[in-house]
Every structure is written in structure tokens, then in C-alpha cells.
PDB file of N, CA and C in Angstrom:
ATOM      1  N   UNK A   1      66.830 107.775 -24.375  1.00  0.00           N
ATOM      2  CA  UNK A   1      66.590 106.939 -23.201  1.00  0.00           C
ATOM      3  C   UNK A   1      65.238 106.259 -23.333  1.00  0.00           C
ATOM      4  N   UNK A   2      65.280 105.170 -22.885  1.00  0.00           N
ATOM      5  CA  UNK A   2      63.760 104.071 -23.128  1.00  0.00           C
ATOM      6  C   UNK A   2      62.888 104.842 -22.227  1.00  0.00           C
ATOM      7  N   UNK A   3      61.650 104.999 -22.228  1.00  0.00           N
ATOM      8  CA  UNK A   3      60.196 105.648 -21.592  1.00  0.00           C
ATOM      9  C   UNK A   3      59.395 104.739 -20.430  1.00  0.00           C
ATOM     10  N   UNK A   4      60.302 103.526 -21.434  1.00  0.00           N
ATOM     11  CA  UNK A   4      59.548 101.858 -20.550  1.00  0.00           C
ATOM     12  C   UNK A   4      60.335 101.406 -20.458  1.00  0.00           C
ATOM     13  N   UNK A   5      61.176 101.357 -19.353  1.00  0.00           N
ATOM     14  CA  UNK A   5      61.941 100.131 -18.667  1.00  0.00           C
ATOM     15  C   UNK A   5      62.112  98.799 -18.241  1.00  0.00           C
ATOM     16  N   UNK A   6      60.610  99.282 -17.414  1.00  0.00           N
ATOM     17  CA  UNK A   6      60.343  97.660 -17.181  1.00  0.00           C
ATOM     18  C   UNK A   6      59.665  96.859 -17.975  1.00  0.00           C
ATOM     19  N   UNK A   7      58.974  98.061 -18.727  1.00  0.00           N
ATOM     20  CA  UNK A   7      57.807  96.622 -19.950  1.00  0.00           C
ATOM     21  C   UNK A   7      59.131  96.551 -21.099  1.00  0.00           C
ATOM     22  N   UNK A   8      59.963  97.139 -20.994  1.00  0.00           N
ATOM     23  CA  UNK A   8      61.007  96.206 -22.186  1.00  0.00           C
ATOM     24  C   UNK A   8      61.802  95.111 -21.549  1.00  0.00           C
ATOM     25  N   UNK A   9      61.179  95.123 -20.111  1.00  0.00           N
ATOM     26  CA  UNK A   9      62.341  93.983 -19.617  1.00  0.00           C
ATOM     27  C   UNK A   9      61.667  92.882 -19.732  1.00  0.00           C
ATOM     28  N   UNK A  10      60.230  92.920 -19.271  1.00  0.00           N
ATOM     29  CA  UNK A  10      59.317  92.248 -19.767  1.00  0.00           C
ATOM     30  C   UNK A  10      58.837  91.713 -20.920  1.00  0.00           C
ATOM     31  N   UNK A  11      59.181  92.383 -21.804  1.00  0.00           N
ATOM     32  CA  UNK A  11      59.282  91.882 -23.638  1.00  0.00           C
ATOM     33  C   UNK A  11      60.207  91.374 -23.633  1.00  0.00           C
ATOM     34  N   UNK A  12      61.554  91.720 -22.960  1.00  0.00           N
ATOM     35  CA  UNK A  12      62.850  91.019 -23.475  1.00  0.00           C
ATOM     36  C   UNK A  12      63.022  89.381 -22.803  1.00  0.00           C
ATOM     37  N   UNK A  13      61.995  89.259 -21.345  1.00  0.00           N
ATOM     38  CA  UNK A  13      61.896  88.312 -20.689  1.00  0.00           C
ATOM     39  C   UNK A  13      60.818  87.026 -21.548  1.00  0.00           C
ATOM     40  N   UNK A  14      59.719  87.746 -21.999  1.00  0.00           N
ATOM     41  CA  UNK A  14      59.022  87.013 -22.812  1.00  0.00           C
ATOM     42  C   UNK A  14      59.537  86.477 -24.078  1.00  0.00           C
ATOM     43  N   UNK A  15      59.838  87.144 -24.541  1.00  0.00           N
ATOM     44  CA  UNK A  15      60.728  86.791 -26.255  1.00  0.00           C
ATOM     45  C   UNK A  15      61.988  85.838 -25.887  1.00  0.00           C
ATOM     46  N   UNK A  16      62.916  86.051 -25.053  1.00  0.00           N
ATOM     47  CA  UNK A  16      64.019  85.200 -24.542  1.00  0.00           C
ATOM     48  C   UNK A  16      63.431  83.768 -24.233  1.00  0.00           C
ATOM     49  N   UNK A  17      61.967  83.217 -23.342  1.00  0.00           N
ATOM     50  CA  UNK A  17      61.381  82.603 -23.123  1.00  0.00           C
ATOM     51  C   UNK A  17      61.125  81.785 -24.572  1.00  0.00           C
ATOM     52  N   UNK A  18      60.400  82.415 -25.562  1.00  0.00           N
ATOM     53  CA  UNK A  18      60.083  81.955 -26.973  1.00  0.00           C
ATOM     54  C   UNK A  18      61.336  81.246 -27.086  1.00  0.00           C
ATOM     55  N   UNK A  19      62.117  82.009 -27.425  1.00  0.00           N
ATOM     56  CA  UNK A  19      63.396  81.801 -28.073  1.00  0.00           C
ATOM     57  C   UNK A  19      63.906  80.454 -27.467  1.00  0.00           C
ATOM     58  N   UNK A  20      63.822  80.417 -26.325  1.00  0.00           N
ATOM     59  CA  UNK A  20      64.394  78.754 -25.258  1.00  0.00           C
ATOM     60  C   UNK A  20      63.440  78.159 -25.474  1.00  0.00           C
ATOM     61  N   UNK A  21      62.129  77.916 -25.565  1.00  0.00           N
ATOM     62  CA  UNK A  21      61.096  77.166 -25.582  1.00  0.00           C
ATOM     63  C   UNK A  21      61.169  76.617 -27.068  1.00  0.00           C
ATOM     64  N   UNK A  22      61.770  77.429 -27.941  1.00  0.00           N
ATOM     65  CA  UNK A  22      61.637  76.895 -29.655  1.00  0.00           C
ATOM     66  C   UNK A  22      62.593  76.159 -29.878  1.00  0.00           C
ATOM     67  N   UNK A  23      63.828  76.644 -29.049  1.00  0.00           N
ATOM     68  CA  UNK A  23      65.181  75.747 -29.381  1.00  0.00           C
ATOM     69  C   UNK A  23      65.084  74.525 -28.852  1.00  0.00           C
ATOM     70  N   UNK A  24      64.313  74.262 -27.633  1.00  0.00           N
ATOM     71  CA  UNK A  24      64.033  72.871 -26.723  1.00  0.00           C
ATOM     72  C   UNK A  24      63.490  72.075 -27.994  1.00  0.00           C
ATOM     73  N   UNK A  25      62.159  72.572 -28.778  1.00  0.00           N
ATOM     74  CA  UNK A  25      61.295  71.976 -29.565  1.00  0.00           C
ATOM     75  C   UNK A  25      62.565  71.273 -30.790  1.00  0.00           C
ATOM     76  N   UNK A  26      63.386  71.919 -31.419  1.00  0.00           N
ATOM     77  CA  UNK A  26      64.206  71.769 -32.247  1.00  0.00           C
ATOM     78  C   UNK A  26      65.202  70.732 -31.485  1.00  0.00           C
ATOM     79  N   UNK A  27      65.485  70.748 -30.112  1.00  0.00           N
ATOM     80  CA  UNK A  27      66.216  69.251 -29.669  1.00  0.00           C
ATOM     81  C   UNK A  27      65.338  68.375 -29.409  1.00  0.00           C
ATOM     82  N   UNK A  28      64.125  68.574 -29.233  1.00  0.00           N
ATOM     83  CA  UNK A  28      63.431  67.149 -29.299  1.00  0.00           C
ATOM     84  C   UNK A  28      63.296  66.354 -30.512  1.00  0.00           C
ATOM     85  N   UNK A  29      63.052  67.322 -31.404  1.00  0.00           N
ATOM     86  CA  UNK A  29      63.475  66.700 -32.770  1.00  0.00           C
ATOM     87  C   UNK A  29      64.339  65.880 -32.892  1.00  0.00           C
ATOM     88  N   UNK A  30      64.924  66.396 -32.435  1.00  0.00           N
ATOM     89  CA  UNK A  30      66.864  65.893 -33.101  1.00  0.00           C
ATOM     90  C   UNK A  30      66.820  64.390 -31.987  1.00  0.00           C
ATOM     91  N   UNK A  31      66.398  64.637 -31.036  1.00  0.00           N
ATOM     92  CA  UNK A  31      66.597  63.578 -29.929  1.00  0.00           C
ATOM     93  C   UNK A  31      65.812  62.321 -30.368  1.00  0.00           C
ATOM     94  N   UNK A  32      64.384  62.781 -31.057  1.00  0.00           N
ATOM     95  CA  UNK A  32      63.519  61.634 -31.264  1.00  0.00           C
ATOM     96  C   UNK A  32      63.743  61.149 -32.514  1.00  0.00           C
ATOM     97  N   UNK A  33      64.555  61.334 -33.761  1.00  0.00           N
ATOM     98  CA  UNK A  33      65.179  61.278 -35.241  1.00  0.00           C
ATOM     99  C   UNK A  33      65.992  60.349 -34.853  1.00  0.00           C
ATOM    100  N   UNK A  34      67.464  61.005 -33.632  1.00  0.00           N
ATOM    101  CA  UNK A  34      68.276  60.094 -33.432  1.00  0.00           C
ATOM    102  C   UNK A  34      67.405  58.458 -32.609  1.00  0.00           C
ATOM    103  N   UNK A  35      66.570  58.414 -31.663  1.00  0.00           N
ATOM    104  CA  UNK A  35      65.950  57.573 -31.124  1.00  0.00           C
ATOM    105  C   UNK A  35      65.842  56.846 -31.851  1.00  0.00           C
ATOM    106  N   UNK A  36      64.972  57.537 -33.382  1.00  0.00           N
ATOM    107  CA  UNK A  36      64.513  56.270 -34.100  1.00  0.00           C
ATOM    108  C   UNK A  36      65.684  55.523 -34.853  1.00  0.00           C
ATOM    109  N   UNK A  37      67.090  55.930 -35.148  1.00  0.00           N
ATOM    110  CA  UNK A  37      67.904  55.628 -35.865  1.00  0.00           C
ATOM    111  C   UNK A  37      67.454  55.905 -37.272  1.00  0.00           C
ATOM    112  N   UNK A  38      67.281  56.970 -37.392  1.00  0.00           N
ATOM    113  CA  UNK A  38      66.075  57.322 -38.601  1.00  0.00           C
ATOM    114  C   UNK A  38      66.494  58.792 -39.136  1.00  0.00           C
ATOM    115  N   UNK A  39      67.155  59.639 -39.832  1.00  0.00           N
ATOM    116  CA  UNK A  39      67.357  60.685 -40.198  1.00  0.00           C
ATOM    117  C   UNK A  39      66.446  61.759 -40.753  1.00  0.00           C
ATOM    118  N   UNK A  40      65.602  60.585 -41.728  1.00  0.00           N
ATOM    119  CA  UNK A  40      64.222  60.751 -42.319  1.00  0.00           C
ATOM    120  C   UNK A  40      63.219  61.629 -41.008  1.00  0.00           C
ATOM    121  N   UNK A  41      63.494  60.850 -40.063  1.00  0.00           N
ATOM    122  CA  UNK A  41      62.019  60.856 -39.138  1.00  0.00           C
ATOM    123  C   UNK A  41      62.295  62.432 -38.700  1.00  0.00           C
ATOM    124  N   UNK A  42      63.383  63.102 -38.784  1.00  0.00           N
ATOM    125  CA  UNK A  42      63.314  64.319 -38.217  1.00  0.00           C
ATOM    126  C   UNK A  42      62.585  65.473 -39.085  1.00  0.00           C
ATOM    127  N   UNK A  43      61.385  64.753 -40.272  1.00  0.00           N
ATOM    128  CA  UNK A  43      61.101  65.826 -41.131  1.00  0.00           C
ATOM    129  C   UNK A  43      59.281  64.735 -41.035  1.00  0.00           C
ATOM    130  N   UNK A  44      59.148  63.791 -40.583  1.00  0.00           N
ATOM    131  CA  UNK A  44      58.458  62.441 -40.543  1.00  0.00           C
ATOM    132  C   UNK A  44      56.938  63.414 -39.480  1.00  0.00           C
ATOM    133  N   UNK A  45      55.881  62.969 -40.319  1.00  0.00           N
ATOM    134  CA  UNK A  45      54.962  63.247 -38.875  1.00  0.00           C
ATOM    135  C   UNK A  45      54.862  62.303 -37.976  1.00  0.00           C
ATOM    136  N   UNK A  46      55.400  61.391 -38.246  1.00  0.00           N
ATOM    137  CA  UNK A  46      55.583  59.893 -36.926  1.00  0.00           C
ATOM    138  C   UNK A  46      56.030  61.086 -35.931  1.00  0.00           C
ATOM    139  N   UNK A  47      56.561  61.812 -36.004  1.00  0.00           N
ATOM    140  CA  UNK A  47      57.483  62.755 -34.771  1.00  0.00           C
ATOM    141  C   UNK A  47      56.375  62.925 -34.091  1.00  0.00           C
ATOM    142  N   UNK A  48      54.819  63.220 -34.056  1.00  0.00           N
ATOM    143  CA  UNK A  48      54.095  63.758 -33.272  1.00  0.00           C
ATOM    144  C   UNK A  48      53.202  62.755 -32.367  1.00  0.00           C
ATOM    145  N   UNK A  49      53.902  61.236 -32.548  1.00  0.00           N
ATOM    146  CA  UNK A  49      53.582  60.266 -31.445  1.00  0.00           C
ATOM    147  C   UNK A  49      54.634  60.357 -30.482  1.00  0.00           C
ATOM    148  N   UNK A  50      55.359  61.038 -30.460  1.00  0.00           N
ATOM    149  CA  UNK A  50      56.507  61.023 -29.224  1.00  0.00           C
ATOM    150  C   UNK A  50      56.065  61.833 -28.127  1.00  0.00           C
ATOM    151  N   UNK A  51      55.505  61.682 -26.960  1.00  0.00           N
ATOM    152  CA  UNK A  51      55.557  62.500 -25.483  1.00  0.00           C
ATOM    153  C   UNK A  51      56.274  63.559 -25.302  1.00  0.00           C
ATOM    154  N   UNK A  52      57.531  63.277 -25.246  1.00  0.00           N
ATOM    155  CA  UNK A  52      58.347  64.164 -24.832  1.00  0.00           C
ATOM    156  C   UNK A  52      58.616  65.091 -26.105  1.00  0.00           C
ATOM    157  N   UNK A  53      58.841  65.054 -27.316  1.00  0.00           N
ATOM    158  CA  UNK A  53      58.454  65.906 -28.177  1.00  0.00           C
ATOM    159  C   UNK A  53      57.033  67.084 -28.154  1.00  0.00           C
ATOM    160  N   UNK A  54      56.050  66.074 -28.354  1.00  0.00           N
ATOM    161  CA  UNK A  54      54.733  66.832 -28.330  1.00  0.00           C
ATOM    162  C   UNK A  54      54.778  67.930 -26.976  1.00  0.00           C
ATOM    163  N   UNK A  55      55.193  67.836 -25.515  1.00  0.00           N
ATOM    164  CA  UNK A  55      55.517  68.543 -24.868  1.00  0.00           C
ATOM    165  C   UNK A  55      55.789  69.426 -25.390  1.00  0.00           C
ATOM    166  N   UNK A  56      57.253  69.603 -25.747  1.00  0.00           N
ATOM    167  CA  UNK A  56      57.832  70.503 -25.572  1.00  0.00           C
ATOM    168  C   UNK A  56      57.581  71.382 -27.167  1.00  0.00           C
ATOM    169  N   UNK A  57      56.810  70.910 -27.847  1.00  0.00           N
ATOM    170  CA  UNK A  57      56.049  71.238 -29.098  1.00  0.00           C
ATOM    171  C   UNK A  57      54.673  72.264 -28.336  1.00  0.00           C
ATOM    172  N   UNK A  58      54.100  72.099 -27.848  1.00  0.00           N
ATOM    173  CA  UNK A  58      52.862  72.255 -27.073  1.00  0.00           C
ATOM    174  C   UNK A  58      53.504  73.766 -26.573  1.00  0.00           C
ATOM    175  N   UNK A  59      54.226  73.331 -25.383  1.00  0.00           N
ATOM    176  CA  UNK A  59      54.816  74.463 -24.558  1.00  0.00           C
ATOM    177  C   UNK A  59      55.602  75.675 -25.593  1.00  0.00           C
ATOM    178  N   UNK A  60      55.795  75.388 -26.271  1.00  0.00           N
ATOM    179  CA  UNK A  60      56.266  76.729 -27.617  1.00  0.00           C
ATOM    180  C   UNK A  60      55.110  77.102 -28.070  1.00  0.00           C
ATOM    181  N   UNK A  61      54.159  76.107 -28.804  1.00  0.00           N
ATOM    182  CA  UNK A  61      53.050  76.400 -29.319  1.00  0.00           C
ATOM    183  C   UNK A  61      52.206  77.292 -28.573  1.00  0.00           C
ATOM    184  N   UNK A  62      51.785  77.192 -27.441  1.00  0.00           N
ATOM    185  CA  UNK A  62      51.167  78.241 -26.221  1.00  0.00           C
ATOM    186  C   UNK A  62      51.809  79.308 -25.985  1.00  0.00           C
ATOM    187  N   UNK A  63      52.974  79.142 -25.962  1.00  0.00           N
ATOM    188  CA  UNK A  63      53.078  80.570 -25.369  1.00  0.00           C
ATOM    189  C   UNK A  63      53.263  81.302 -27.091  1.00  0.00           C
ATOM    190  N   UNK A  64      53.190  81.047 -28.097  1.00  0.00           N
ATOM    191  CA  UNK A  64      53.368  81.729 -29.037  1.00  0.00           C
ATOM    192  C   UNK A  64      51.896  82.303 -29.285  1.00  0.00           C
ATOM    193  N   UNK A  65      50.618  81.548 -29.145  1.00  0.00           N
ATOM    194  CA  UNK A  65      49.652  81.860 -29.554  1.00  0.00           C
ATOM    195  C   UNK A  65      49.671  83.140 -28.168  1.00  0.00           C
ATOM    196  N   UNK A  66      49.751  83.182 -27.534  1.00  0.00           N
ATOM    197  CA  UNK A  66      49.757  84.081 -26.334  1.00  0.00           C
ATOM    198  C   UNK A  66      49.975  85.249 -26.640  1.00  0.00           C
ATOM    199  N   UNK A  67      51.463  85.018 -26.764  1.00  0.00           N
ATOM    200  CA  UNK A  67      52.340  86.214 -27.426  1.00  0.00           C
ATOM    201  C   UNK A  67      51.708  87.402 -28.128  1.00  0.00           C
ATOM    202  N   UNK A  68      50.910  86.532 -29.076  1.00  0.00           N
ATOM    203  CA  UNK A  68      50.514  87.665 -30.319  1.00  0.00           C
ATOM    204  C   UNK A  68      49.387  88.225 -29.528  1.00  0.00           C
ATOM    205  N   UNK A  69      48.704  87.982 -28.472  1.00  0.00           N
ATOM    206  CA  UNK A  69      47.723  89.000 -27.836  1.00  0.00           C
ATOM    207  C   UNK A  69      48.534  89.925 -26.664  1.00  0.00           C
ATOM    208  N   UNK A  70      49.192  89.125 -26.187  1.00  0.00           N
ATOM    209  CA  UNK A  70      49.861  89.978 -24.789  1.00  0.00           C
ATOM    210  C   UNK A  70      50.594  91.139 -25.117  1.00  0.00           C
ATOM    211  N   UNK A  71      51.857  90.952 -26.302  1.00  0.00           N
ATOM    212  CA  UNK A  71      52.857  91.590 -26.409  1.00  0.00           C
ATOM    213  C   UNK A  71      52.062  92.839 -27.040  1.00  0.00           C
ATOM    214  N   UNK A  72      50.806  93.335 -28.016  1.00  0.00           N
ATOM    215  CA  UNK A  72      50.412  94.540 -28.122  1.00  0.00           C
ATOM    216  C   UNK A  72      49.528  95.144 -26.647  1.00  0.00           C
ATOM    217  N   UNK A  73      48.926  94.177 -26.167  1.00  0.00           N
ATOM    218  CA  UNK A  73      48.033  94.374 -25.295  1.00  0.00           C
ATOM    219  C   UNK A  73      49.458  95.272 -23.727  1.00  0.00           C
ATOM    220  N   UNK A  74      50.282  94.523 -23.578  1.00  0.00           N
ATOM    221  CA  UNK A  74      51.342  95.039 -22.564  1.00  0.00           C
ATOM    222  C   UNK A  74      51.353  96.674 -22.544  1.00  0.00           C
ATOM    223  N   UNK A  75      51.948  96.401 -24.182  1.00  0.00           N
ATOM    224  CA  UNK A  75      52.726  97.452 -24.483  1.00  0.00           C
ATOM    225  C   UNK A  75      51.351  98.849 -24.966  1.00  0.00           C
ATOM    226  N   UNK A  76      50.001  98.890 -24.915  1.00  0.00           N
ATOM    227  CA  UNK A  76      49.186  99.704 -25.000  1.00  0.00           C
ATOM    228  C   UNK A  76      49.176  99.901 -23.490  1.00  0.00           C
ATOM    229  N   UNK A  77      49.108  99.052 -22.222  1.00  0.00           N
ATOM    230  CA  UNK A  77      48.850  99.143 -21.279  1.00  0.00           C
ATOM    231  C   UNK A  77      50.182 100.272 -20.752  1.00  0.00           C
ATOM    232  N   UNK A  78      50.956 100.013 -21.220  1.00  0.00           N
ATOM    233  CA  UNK A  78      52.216 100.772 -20.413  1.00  0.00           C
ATOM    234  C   UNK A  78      52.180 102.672 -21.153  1.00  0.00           C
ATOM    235  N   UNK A  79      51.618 102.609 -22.208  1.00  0.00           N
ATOM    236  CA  UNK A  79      51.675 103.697 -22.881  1.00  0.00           C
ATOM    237  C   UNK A  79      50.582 104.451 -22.356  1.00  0.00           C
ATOM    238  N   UNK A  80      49.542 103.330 -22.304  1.00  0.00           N
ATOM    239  CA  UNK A  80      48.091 104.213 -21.601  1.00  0.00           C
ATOM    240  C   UNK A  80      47.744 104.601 -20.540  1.00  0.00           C
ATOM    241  N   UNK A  81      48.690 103.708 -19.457  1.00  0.00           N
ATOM    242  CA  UNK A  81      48.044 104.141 -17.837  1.00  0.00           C
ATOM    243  C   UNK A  81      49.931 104.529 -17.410  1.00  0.00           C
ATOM    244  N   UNK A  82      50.673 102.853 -17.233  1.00  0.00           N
ATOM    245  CA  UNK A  82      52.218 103.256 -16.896  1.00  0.00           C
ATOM    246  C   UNK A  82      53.052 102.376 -16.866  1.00  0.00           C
ATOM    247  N   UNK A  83      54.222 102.588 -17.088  1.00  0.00           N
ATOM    248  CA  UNK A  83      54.968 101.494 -17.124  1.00  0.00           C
ATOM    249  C   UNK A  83      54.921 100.109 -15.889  1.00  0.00           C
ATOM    250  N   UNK A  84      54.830 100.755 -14.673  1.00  0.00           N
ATOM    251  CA  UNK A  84      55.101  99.681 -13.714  1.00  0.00           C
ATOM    252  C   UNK A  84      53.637  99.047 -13.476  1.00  0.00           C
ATOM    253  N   UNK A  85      52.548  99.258 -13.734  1.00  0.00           N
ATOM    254  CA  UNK A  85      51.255  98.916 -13.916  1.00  0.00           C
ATOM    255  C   UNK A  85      51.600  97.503 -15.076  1.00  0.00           C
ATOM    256  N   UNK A  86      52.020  97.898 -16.425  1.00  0.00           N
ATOM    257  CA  UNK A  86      52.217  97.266 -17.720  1.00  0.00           C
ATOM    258  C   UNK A  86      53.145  96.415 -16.970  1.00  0.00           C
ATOM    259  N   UNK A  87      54.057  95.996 -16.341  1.00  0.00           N
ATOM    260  CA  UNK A  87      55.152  95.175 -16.362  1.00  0.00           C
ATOM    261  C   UNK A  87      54.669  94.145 -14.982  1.00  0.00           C
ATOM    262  N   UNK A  88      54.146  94.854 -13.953  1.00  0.00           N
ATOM    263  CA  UNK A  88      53.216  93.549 -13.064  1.00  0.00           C
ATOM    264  C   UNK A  88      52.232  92.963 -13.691  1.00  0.00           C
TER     265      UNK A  88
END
């Protein structure tokens, strides 16, 4: 039986988050390649004058740099004091 309930719901909520935030990044691609009528451009750094790309490039990019501090930092917190402490 899991020890941490809620901080795995909380990992599973964060990582699920990554996971949608990376796949968005991978249709902006595809969206701004097709835009250009350009197949090339989906490998092109021209891609990083697009708005709506760089967004949603950005918004993955942040929460990933995040990630790598929170997700040990959580999970010491839940082991060291308690789970429902770690998951608010």
C-alpha cells in the first residue's frame, strides 16, 4: 500500500501537466510548419518567431525547470514532516 497518497497524486498531477504542456508544444509545431506551407520549417529555428509557438514553448519550458526542484523537494517534505503537509 502507498505511505503517500496524496503527494503521489500530486506527482501524478504535476507530471500529467508536463506531459499536456509538451504535447501542446509539439502541436504548435506542427501548426506553425503547416502555416508556413513549409515541412522543412518544423525542424527550422524560424519556428521561434512565432507567438503562439514560443508560448506554449515557454509554458513547458517553466514548468520543467521547476519540476527538477519541486518534485525532490515535495517528496523529502512528505517523508520528513507528512504527507498532507507535502501535498498542500
Amino acid at each position: 500500500m502507498n505511505e503517500y497518497p496524496l503527494t503521489s497524486i500530486v506527482t501524478l498531477a504535476l507530471v500529467s501537466l508536463w506531459w499536456v504542456l509538451g504535447s501542446r508544444v509539439s502541436l504548435a509545431r506542427a501548426i506553425y510548419a503547416d502555416k508556413q506551407q513549409n515541412p522543412a520549417m518544423f525542424h527550422s529555428l524560424e519556428i521561434y518567431s512565432d507567438v503562439g509557438f514560443m508560448i506554449a514553448f515557454r509554458n513547458h519550458q517553466n514548468l520543467s525547470e521547476h519540476l527538477v526542484i519541486m518534485l525532490p523537494t515535495l517528496w523529502i517534505c512528505a517523508v520528513g514532516v507528512s504527507d498532507l503537509v507535502a501535498s498542500i
